[in-house]
Protein backbone atom coordinates (compact mmCIF):
# COMPACT_ATOMS: atom_id res chain seq x y z
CA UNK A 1 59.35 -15.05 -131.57
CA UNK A 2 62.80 -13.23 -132.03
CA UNK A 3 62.59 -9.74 -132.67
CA UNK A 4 64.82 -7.39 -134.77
CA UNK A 5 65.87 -5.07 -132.56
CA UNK A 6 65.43 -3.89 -128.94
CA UNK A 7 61.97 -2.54 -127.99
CA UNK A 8 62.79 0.82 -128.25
CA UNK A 9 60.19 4.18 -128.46
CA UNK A 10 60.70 5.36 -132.05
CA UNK A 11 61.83 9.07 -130.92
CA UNK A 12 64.31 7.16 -128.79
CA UNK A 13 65.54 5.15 -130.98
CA UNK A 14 65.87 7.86 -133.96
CA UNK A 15 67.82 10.15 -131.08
CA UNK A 16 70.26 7.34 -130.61
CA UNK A 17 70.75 6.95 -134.68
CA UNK A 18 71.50 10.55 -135.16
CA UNK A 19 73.61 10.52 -132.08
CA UNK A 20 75.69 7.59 -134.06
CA UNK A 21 75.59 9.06 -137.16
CA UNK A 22 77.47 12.42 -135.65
CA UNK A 23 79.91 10.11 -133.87
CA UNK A 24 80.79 8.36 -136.77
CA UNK A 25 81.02 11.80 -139.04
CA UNK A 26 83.46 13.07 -135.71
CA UNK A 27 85.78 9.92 -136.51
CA UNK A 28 86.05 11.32 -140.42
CA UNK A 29 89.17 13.52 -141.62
CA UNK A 30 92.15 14.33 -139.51
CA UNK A 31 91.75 15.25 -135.67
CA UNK A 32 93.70 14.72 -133.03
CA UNK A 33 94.01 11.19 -131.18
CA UNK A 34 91.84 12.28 -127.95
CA UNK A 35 88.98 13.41 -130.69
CA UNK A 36 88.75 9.98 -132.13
CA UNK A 37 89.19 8.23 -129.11
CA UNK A 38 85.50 9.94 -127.50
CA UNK A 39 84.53 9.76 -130.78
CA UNK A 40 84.52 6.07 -130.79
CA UNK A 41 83.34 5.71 -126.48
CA UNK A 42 80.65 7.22 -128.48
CA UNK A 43 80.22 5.02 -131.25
CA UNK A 44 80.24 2.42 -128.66
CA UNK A 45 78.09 3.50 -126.29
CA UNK A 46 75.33 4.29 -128.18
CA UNK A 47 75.02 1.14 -130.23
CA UNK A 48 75.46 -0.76 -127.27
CA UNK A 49 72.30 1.77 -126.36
CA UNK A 50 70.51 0.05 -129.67
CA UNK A 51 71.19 -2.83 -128.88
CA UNK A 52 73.74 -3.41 -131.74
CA UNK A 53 76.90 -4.42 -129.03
CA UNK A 54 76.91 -6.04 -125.42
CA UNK A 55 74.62 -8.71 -124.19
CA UNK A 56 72.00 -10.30 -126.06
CA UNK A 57 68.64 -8.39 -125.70
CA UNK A 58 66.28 -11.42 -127.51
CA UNK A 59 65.20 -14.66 -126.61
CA UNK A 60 64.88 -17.26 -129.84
CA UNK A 61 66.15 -19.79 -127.75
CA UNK A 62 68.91 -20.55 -130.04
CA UNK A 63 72.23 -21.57 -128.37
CA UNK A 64 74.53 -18.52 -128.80
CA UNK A 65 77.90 -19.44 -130.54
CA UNK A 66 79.84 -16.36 -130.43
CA UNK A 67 83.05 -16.47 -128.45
CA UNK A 68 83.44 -20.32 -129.62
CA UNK A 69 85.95 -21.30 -133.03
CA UNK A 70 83.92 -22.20 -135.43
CA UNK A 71 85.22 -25.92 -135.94
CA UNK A 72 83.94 -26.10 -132.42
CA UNK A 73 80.15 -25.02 -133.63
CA UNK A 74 77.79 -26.66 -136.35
CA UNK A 75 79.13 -24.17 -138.58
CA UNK A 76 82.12 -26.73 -138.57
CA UNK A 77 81.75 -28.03 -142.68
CA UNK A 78 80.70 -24.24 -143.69
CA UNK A 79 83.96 -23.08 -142.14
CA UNK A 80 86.17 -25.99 -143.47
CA UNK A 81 84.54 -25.24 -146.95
CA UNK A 82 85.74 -21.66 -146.30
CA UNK A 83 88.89 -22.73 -145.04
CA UNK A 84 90.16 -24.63 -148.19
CA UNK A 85 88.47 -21.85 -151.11
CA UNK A 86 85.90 -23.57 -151.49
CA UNK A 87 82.32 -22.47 -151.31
């Protein structure tokens, strides 16, 4: 069975949600480039940390079709329908 997120201790994981919660406050407002540039290593890093970005942590053992067009994927009709405005 698929779960919904990493198995992560709940102190852990509500460390890593405040620490992405101040990163994303740091990228608010005006600052200078090299502020918002660690601000968002940050952002990164800890939701790769959650399990949010970067490989895939579960096991459904559904094919994975990111990185692949979706006319390549049986998401091919749903796209087209999207494609031509119509839902």
């Amino acid at each position: 069975m698929a779960q919904d997120e990493p198995l992560l201790p709940p102190a852990e994981r509500d460390a890593l949600v405040r620490q992405l919660m101040d990163a994303r406050r740091a990228l608010r407002g005006s600052r200078p480039e090299e502020e918002r540039r660690a601000a968002r290593a940050e952002v990164d890093r800890v939701k790769r940390a959650l399990g949010e970005r970067g490989p895939v942590w579960w096991t459904d053992g559904a094919p994975d079709f990111n990185r692949k067009m979706a006319k390549n994927t049986p998401y091919k009709e749903w796209f087209a329908r999207l494609s031509s405005g119509v839902a």
